[in-house]
Protein backbone atom coordinates (compact mmCIF):
# COMPACT_ATOMS: atom_id res chain seq x y z
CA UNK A 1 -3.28 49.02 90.12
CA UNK A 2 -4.94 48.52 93.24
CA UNK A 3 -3.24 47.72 96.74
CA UNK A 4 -4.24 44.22 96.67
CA UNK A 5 -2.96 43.33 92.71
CA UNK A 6 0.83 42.72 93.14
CA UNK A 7 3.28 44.09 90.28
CA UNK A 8 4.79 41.30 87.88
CA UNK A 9 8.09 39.69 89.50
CA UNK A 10 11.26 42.05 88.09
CA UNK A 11 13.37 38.97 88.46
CA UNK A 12 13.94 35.53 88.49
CA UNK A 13 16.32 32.84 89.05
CA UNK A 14 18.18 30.32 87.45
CA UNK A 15 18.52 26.83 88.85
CA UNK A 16 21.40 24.17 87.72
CA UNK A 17 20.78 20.78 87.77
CA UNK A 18 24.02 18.62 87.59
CA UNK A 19 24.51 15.10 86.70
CA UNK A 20 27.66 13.22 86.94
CA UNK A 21 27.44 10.27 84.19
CA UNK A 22 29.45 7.19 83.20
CA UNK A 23 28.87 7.91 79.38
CA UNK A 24 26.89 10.27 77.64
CA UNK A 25 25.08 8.34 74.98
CA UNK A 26 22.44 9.42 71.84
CA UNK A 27 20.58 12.86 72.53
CA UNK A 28 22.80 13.73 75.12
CA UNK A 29 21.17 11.17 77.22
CA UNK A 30 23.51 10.25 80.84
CA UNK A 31 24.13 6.35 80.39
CA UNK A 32 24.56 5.12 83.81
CA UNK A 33 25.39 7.20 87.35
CA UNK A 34 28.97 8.03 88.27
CA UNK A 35 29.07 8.69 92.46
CA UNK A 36 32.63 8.83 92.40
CA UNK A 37 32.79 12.45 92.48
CA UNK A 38 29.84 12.41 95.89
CA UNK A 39 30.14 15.56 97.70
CA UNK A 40 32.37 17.24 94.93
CA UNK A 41 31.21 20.55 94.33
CA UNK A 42 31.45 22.53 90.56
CA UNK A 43 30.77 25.82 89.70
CA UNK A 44 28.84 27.92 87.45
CA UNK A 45 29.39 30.90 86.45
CA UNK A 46 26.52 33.73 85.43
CA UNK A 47 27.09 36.73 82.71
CA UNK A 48 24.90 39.13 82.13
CA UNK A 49 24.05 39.98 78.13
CA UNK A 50 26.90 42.60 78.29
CA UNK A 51 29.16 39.59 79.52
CA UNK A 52 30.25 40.79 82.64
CA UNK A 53 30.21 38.53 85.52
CA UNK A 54 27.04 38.40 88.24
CA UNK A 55 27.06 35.93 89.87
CA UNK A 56 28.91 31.96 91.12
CA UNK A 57 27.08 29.65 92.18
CA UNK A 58 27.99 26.03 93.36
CA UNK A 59 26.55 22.84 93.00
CA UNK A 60 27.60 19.70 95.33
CA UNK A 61 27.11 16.27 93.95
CA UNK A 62 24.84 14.89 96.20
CA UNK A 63 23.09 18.03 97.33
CA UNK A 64 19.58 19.34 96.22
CA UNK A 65 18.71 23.19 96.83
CA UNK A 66 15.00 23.69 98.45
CA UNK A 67 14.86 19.20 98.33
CA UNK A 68 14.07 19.46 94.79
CA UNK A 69 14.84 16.14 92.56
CA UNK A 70 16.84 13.28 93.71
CA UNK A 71 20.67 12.87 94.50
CA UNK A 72 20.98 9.87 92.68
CA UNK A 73 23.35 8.90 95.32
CA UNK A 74 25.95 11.71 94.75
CA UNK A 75 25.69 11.88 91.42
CA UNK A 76 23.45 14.25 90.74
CA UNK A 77 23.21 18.07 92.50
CA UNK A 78 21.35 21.32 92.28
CA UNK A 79 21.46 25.05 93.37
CA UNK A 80 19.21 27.92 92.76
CA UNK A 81 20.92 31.39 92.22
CA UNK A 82 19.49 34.48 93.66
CA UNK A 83 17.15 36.25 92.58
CA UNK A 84 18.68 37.89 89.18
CA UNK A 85 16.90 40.79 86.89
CA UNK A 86 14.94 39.43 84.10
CA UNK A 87 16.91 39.33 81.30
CA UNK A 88 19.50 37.61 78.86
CA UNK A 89 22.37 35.17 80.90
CA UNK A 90 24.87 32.83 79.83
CA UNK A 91 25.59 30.10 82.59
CA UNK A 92 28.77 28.33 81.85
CA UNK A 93 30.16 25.27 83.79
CA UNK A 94 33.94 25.55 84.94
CA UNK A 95 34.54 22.26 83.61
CA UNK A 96 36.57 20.73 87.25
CA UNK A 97 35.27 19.24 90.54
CA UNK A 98 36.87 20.35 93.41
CA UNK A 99 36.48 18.92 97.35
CA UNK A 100 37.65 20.67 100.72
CA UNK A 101 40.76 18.50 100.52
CA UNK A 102 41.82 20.03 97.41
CA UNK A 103 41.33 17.52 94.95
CA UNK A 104 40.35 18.48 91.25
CA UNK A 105 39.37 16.48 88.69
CA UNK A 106 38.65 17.68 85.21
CA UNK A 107 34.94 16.84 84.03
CA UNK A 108 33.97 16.74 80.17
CA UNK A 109 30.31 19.50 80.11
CA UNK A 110 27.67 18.19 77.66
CA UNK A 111 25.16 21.44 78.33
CA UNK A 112 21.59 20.36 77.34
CA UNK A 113 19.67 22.99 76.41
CA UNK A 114 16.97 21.40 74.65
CA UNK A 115 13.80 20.97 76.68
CA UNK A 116 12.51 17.16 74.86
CA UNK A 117 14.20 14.35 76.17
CA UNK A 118 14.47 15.66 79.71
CA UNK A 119 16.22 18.89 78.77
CA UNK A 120 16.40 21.58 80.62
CA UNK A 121 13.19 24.13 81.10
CA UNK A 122 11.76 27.66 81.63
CA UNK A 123 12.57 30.96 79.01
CA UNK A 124 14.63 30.63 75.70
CA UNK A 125 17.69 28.85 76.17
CA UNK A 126 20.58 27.53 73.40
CA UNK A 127 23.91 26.32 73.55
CA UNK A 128 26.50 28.57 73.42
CA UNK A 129 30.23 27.79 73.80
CA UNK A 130 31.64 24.57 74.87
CA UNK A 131 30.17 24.78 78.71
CA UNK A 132 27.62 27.75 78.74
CA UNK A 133 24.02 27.96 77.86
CA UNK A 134 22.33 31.18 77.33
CA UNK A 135 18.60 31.62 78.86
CA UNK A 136 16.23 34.05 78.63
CA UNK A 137 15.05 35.11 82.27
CA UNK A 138 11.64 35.58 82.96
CA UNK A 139 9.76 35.36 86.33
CA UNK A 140 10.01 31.83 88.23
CA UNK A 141 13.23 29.79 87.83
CA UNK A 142 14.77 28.49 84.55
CA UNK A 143 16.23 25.10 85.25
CA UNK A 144 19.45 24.10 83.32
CA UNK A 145 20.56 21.37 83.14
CA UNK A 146 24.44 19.80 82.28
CA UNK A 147 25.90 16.54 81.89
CA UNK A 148 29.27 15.30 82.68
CA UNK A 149 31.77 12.93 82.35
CA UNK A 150 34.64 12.71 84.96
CA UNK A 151 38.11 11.42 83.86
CA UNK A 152 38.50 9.25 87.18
C-alpha cells in the first residue's frame, strides 16, 4: 500500500435513534409523538459478542448528536457511541427515563431492527431479547433505532 491509500477503518460506531410514541401501531410503526418525557435521558447499553459490557451511552429526548434528524419536539433523541472495533454487538435499551431531578418513569422498548418501513440501517442487525438488538459492525455508523411507550 502506498503512503497516500489509507487502510480500511478497524472500527465503527453505532448510533441510537430514540422515539418516544403515544402508541405503537402495525409494523412497529410510532402512532403519534409523546413530549412528555422532553429532556429525559435513557440509556443503552453495548456488549460485545462475548457479552461483556463496552460501552453506555445516553440519549436525551430532545437532543440530536452531530444535528442529525429532528427532535420532534422532545420526543425523539440520538447519540453516536465511540468509535467501537468492528464486530458483533448487542445494544439493549434499559427500559426507564430518568431526569436530573430524579424522576423515573418506566418506558415499554419496541426495538426495530428491520430496515423497510423506516427501520433501522447499516450491517446485519435482528432482534434479540426484549430491549436489545444485535448488529453487525462494519466501518461507518449503524443506526438503531427503538420505539417506546411511556406509562405517564
Amino acid at each position: 500500500m502506498s503512503p497516500t491509500e489509507s487502510a480500511p477503518s478497524q472500527t465503527g460506531r453505532v448510533a441510537v435513534f430514540k422515539f418516544l410514541c403515544e402508541s405503537i401501531g402495525q409494523q412497529d410503526t410510532c402512532n403519534g409523538r409523546d413530549t412528555s418525557l422532553a429532556g429525559f435521558m435513557i440509556e443503552f447499553q453495548i456488549f460485545d459478542d462475548d457479552g461483556m459490557l463496552v460501552d453506555t451511552i445516553t440519549v436525551t429526548l430532545g437532543e440530536n448528536a452531530n444535528g442529525e434528524g429532528n427532535t420532534g419536539g422532545g420526543s425523539q433523541g440520538r447519540i453516536v457511541s465511540d468509535p467501537l472495533p468492528i464486530g458483533t454487538y448487542t445494544v439493549c435499551e434499559v427500559p426507564f427515563a430518568f431526569n436530573d431531578e430524579g424522576d423515573r418513569v418506566p418506558l415499554d422498548a419496541e426495538p426495530r431492527p428491520e430496515a423497510g418501513n423506516g427501520g433501522s440501517t447499516g450491517g446485519q442487525q435482528e432482534q434479540t431479547g426484549e430491549n436489545c438488538i444485535t448488529v453487525t459492525i462494519t466501518a461507518g455508523t449503524a443506526e438503531l433505532k427503538f420505539l417506546d411507550e411511556s406509562s405517564r
